[in-house]
Protein backbone atom coordinates (compact mmCIF):
# COMPACT_ATOMS: atom_id res chain seq x y z
CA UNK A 1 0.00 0.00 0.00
CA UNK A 2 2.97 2.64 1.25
CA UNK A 3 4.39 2.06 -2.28
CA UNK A 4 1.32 2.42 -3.94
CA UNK A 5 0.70 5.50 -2.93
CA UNK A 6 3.93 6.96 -2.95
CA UNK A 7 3.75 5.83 -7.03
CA UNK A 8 0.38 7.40 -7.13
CA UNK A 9 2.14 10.77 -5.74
CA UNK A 10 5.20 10.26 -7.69
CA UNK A 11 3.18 10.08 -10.56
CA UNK A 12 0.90 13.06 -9.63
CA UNK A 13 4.13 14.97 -9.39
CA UNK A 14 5.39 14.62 -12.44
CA UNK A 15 1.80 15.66 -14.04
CA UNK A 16 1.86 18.88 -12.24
CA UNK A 17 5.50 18.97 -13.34
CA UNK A 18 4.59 18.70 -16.86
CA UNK A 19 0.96 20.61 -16.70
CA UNK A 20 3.35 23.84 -15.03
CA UNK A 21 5.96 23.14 -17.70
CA UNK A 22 3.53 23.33 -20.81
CA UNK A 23 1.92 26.19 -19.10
CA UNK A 24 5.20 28.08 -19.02
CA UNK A 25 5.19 27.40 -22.38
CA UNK A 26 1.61 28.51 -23.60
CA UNK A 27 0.15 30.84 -20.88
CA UNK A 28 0.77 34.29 -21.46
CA UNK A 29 1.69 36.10 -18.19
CA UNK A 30 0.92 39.86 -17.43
CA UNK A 31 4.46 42.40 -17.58
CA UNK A 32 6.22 42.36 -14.50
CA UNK A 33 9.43 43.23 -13.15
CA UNK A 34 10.90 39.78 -12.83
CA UNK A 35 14.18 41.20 -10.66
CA UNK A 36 17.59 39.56 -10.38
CA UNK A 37 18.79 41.70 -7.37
CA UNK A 38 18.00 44.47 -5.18
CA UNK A 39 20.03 47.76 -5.29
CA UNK A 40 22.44 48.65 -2.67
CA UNK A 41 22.71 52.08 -2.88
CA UNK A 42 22.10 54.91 -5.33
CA UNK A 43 24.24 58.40 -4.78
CA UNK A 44 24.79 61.59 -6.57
CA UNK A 45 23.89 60.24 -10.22
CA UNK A 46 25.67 56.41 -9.03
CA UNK A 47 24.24 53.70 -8.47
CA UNK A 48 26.06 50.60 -6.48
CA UNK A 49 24.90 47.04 -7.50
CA UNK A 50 25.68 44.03 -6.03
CA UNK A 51 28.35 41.77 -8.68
CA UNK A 52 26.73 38.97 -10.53
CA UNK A 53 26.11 36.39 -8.25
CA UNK A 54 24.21 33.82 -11.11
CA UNK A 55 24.25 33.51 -14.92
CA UNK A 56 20.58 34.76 -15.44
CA UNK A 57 20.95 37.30 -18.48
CA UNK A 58 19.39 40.20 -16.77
CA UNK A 59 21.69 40.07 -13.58
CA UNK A 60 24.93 41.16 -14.84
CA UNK A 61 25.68 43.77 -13.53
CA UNK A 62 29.26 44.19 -15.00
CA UNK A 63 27.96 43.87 -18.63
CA UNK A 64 29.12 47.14 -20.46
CA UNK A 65 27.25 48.28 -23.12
CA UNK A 66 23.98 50.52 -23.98
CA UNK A 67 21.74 49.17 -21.24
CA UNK A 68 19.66 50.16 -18.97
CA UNK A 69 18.33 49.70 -15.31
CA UNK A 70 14.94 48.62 -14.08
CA UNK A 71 13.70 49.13 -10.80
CA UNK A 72 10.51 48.83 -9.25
CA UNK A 73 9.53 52.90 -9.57
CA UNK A 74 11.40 53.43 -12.55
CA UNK A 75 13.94 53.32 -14.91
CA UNK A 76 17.32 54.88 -16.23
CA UNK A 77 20.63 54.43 -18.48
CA UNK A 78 23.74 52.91 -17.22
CA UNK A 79 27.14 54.07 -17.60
CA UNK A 80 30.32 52.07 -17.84
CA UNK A 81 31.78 50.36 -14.71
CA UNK A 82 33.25 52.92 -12.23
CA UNK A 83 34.41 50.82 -9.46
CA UNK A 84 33.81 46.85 -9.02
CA UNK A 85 35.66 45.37 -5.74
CA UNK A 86 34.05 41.54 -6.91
CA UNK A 87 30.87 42.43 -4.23
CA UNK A 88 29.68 45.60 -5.29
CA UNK A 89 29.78 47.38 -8.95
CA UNK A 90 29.33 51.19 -9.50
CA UNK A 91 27.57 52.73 -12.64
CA UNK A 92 26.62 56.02 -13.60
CA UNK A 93 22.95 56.10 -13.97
CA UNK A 94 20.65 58.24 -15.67
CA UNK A 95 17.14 58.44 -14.35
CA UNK A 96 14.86 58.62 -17.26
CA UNK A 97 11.34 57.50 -15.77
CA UNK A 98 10.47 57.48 -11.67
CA UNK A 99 12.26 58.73 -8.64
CA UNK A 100 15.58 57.33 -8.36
CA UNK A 101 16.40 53.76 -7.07
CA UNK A 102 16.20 53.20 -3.26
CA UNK A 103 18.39 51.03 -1.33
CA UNK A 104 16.81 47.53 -1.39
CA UNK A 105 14.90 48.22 -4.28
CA UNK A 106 14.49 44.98 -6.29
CA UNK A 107 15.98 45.42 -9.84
CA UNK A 108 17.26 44.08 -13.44
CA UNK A 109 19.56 45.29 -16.07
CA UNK A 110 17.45 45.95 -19.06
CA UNK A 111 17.90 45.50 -22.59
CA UNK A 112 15.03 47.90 -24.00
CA UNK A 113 16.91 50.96 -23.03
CA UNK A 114 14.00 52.67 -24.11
CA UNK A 115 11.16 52.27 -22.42
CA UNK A 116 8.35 55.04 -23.60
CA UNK A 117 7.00 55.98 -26.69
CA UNK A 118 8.86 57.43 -29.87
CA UNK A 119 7.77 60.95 -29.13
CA UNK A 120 9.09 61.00 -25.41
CA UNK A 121 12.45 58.60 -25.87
CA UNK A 122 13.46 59.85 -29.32
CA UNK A 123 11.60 62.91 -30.45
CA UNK A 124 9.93 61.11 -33.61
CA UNK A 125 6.28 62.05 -33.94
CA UNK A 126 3.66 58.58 -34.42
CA UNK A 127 0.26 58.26 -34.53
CA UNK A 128 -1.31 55.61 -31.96
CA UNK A 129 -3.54 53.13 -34.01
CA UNK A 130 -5.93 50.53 -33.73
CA UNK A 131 -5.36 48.12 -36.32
CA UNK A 132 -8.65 45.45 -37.22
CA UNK A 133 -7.88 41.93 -36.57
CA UNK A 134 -9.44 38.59 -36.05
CA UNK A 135 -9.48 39.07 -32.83
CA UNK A 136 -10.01 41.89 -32.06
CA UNK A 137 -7.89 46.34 -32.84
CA UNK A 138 -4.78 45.21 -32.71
CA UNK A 139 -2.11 48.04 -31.15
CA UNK A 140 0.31 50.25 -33.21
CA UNK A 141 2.55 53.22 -33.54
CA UNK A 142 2.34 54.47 -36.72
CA UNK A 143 5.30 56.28 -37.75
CA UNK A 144 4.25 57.83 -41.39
CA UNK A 145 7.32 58.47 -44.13
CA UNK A 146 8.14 60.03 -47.68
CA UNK A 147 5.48 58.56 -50.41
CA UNK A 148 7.19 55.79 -52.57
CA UNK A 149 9.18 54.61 -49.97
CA UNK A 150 9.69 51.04 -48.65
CA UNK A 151 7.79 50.88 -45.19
CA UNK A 152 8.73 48.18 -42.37
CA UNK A 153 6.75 46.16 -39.95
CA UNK A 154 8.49 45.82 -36.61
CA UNK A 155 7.27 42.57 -34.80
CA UNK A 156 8.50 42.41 -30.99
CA UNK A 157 9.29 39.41 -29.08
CA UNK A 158 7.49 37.41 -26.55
CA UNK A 159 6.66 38.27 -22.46
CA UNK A 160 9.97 40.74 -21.66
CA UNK A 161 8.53 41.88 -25.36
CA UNK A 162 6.95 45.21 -25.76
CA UNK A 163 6.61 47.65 -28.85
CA UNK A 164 9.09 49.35 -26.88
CA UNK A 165 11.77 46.46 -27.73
CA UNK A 166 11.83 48.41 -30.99
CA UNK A 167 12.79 51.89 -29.93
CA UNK A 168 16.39 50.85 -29.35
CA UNK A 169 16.80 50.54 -33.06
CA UNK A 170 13.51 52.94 -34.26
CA UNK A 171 15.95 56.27 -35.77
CA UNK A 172 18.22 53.79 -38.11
CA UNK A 173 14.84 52.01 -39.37
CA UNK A 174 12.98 55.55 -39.67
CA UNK A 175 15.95 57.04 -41.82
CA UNK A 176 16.13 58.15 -45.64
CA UNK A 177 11.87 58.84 -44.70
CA UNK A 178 10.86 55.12 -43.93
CA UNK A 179 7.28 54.53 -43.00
CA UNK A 180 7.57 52.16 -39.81
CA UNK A 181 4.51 50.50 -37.94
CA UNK A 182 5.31 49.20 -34.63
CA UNK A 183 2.73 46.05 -33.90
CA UNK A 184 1.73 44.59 -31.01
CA UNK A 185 0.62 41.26 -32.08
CA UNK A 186 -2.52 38.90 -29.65
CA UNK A 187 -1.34 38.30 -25.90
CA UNK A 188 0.71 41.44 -25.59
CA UNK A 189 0.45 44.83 -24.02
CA UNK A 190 -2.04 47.04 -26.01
CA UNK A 191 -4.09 43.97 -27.92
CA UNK A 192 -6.80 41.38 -27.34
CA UNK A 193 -5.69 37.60 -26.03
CA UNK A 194 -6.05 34.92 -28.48
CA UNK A 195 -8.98 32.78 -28.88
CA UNK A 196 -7.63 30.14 -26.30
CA UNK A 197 -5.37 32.50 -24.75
CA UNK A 198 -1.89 30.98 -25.55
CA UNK A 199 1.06 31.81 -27.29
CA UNK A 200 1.33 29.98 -30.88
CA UNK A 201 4.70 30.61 -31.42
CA UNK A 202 3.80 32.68 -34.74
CA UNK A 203 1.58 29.94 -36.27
CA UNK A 204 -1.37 32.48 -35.57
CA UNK A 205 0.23 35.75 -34.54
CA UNK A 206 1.11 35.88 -38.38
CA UNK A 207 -2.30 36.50 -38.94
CA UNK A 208 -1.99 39.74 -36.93
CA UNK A 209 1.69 40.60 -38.90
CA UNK A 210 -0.63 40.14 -42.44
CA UNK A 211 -3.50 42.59 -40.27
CA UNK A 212 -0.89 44.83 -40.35
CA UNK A 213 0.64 44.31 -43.71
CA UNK A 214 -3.27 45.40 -44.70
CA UNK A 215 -2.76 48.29 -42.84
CA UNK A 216 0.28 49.52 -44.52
CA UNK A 217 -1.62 48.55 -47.88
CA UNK A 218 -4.09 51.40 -46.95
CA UNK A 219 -1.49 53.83 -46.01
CA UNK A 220 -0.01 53.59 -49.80
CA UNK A 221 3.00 51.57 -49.24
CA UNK A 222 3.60 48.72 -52.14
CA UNK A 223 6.89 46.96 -50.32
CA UNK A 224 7.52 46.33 -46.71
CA UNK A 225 10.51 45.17 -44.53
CA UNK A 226 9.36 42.18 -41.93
CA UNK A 227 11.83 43.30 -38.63
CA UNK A 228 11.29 40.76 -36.12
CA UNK A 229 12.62 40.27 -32.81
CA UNK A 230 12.91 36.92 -31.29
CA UNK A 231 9.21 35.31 -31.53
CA UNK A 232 8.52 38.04 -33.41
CA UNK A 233 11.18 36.42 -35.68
CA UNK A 234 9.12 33.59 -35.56
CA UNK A 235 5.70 35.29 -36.60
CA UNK A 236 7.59 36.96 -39.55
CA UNK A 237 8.43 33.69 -41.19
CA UNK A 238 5.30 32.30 -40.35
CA UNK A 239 3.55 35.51 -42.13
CA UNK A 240 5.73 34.94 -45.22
CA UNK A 241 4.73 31.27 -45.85
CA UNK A 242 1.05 32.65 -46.31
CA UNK A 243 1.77 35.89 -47.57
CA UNK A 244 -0.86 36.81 -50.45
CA UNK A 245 -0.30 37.70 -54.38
CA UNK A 246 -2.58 40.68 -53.37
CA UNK A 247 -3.94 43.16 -51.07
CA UNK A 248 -0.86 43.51 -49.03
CA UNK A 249 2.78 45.03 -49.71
CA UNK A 250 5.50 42.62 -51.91
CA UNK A 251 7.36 41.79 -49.32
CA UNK A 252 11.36 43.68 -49.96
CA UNK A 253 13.48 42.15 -47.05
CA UNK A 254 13.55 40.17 -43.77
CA UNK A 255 15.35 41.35 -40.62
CA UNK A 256 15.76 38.43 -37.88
CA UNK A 257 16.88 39.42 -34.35
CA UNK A 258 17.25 36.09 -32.27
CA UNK A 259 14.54 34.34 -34.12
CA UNK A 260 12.77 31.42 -32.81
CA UNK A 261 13.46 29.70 -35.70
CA UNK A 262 12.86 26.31 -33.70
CA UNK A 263 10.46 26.27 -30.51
CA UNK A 264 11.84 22.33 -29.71
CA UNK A 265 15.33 23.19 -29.56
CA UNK A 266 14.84 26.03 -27.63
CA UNK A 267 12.44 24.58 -24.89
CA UNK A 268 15.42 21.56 -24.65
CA UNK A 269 18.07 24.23 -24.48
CA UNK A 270 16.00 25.83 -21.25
CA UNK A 271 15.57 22.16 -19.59
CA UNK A 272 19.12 21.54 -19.93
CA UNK A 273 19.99 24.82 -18.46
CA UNK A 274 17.76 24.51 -15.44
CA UNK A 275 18.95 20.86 -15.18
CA UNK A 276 16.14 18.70 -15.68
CA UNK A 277 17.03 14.98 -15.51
CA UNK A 278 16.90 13.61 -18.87
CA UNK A 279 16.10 16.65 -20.59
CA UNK A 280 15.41 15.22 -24.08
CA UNK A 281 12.87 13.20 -22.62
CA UNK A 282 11.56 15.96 -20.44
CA UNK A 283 11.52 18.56 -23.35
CA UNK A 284 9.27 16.15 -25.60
CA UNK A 285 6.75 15.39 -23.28
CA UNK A 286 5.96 18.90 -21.89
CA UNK A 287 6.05 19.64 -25.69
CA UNK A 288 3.40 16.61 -26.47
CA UNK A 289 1.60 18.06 -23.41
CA UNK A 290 1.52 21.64 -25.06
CA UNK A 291 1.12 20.65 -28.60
CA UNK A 292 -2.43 18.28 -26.84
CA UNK A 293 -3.33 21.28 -24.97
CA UNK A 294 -3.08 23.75 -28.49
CA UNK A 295 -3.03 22.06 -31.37
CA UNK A 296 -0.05 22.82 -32.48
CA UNK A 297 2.67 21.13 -34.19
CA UNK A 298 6.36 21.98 -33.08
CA UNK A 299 7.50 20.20 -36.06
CA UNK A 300 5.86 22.68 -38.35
CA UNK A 301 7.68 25.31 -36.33
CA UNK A 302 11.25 24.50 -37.14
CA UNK A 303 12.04 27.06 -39.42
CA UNK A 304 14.94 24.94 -40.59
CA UNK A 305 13.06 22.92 -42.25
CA UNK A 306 11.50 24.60 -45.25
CA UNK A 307 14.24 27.94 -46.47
CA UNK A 308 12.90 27.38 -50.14
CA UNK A 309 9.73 29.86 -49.15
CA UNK A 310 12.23 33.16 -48.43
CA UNK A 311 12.98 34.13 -51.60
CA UNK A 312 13.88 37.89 -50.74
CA UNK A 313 16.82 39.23 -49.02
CA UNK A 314 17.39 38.38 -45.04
CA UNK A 315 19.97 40.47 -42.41
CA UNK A 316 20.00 38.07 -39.79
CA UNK A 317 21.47 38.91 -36.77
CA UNK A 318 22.70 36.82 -33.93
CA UNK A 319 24.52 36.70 -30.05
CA UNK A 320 27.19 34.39 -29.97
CA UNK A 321 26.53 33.64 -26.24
CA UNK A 322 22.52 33.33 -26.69
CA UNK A 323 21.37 31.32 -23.77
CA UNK A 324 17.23 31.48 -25.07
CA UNK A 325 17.76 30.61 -28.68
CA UNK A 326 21.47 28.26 -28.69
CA UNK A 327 23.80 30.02 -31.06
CA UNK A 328 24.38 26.18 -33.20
CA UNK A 329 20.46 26.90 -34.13
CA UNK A 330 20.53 29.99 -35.54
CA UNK A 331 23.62 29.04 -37.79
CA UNK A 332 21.87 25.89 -38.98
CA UNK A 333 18.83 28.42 -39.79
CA UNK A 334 21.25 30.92 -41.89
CA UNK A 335 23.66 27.92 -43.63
CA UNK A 336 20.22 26.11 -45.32
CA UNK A 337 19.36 30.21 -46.45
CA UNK A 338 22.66 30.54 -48.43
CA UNK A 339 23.61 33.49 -50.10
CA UNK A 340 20.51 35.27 -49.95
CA UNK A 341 21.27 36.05 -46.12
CA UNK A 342 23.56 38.35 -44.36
CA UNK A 343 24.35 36.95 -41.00
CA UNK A 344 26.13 38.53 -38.18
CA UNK A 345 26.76 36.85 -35.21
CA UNK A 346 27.51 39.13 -32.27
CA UNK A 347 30.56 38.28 -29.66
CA UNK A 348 29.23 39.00 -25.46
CA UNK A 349 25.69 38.64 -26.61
CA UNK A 350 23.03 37.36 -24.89
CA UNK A 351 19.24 36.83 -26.45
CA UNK A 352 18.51 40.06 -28.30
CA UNK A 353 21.35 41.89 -27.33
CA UNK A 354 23.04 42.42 -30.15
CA UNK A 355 22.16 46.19 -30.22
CA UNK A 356 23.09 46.31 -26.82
CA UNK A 357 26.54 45.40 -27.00
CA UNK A 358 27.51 47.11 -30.19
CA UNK A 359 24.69 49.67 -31.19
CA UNK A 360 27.15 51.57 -33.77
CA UNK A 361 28.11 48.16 -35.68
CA UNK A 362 24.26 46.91 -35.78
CA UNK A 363 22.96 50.30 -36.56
CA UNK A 364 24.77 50.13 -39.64
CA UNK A 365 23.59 46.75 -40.73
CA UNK A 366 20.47 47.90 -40.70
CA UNK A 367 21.26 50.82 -42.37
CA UNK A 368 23.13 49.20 -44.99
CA UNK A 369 20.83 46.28 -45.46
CA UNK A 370 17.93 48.87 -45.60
CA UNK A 371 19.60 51.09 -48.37
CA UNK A 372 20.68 48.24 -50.59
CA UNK A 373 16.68 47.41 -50.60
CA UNK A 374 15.89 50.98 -51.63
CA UNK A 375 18.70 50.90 -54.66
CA UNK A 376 17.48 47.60 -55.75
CA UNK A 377 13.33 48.98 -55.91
CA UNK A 378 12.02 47.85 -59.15
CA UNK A 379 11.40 50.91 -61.63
């Protein structure tokens, strides 16, 4: 009988195990701070943080670059390291948002930078807009450009994903008189929840990426740039399998920022990291669980598996030190796409920090990849 029921709870364990596993997976979950560590002390434009204690992206504290600081009543710009004594680190910080940090305030370094709107953060004027849908006005900033030119749909990533993930990079898109729509595609700040309220990994969020194609359609523009950030990555590529002959911009160009060009090898990659016991194992059956609980297939995911469908040009850009979406992935992605990609994989980068690390360098990527679209405009 004892072992009877301690199989029965056994079991029962691992169900919950799996059921909060696939949830993690599917469930979207309202923005939050999610902190790393709690501020020690913030003086005369400095703040003092404690050193990076764990290899959770958003708690090192040493990481120089263009990022920022998040703390529970605001926000600001860090500087580079002024002092670091292996306990405590010292930035310069630059309140942007909120009174300044408090001792014991819980906190994260933050990748947006920006954190607003592009009228407050960058001085660009944009329209808010409500954008029809399937399921419902979809959320926008409109940012309207020169007549004849090639416009660009920004696609964010998922749950740390805002439309302000785009504002990092928002002037070098905007430039030579781009037309730019920021989108905030179902289960994200600003727009209705899907049907069943889950994530889909792009498989239906591309309907809300061709909403907004539409949308840019009515505004007058005839080509458009797909600019996708991690799932948003995901839901471009998804949009341009079913992208139709008509009623939408041709689409000119791709721009992948740690895609999720493979939702199986990136759930496995986060088992193994957490250390799971037999994480291949592990990884398929919360997947089965999710795919049950869905309906959808992983498989058809893999963006690996079918290149043949982008037949335009792709800047795909990459961290080298990616703990989300495993470097090995991405390169498998950009070897089946050939010569019709650009690929630049990013040294000290973590998941969509490319920008981050070396906003010069991607800056002109874009910029580059964006005016070699514009020379090559038919007629």
């Amino acid at each position: 009988m004892v072992l009877l029921v301690s199989a029965c709870a056994l079991l029962a364990g691992l169900g919950y195990a799996l059921w909060a596993g696939s949830s993690a997976l599917l469930v979207p979950r309202d923005y939050r701070l999610m902190p790393e560590f709690t501020v020690i002390a913030y003086d005369d434009g400095a703040v003092t943080l404690p050193a990076p204690t764990s290899a959770a992206q958003f708690a090192d504290t040493r990481k120089e670059g263009a990022f920022g600081l998040l703390w529970s009543d605001g926000y600001g710009h860090l500087g580079p390291v002024l002092r670091d004594d292996g306990v405590r680190v010292v930035r310069p910080l630059r309140v942007v948002a909120g009174a300044p940090p408090a001792a014991g305030d819980p906190a994260r370094i933050d990748t947006f930078l920006y954190r607003r709107d592009p009228a407050r953060d960058l001085g660009m004027r944009f329209e808010d807009v409500r954008i029809p849908s399937d399921v419902g006005p979809l959320a926008g900033w409109w940012l309207p450009g020169d007549p004849g030119t090639t416009a660009v749909l920004m696609l964010h990533g998922r749950r740390r994903g805002e439309r302000a993930e785009t504002l990092r990079v928002l002037s070098a898109v905007a430039d030579a008189g781009r037309s730019v729509l920021v989108l905030a595609y179902r289960n994200h700040r600003g727009s209705p929840a899907s049907p069943d309220g889950f994530y889909h990994y792009g498989a239906s969020e591309a309907d809300d990426a061709l909403a907004g194609a539409r949308f840019l359609a009515e505004r007058g523009a005839d080509r458009v740039v797909l600019y996708g950030f991690s799932m948003g990555g995901a839901t471009a590529l998804e949009a341009l399998k079913r992208w139709p002959p008509a009623g939408v911009p041709a689409v000119a160009g791709v721009i992948l920022d740690a895609p999720l060009v493979d939702p199986t090898a990136v759930t496995e990659a986060r088992v193994r990291r957490v250390g799971i016991p037999f994480p291949r194992l592990w990884t398929r059956a919360t997947l089965g669980l999710a795919a049950w609980r869905s309906g959808l297939s992983w498989r058809a995911l893999d963006q690996r598996r079918d290149v043949s469908r982008i037949d335009v040009p792709v800047l795909l850009v990459a961290g080298i030190d990616d703990h989300t979406v495993p470097i090995g992935v991405v390169d498998a992605f950009a070897a089946r796409l050939g010569d019709g990609v650009s690929y630049h994989r990013v040294a000290g980068a973590d998941h969509i920090e490319a920008w981050n690390v070396d906003p010069e360098a991607y800056e002109r990527w874009v910029r580059t990849f964006l005016a070699a679209l514009s020379a090559a405009r038919p007629g």
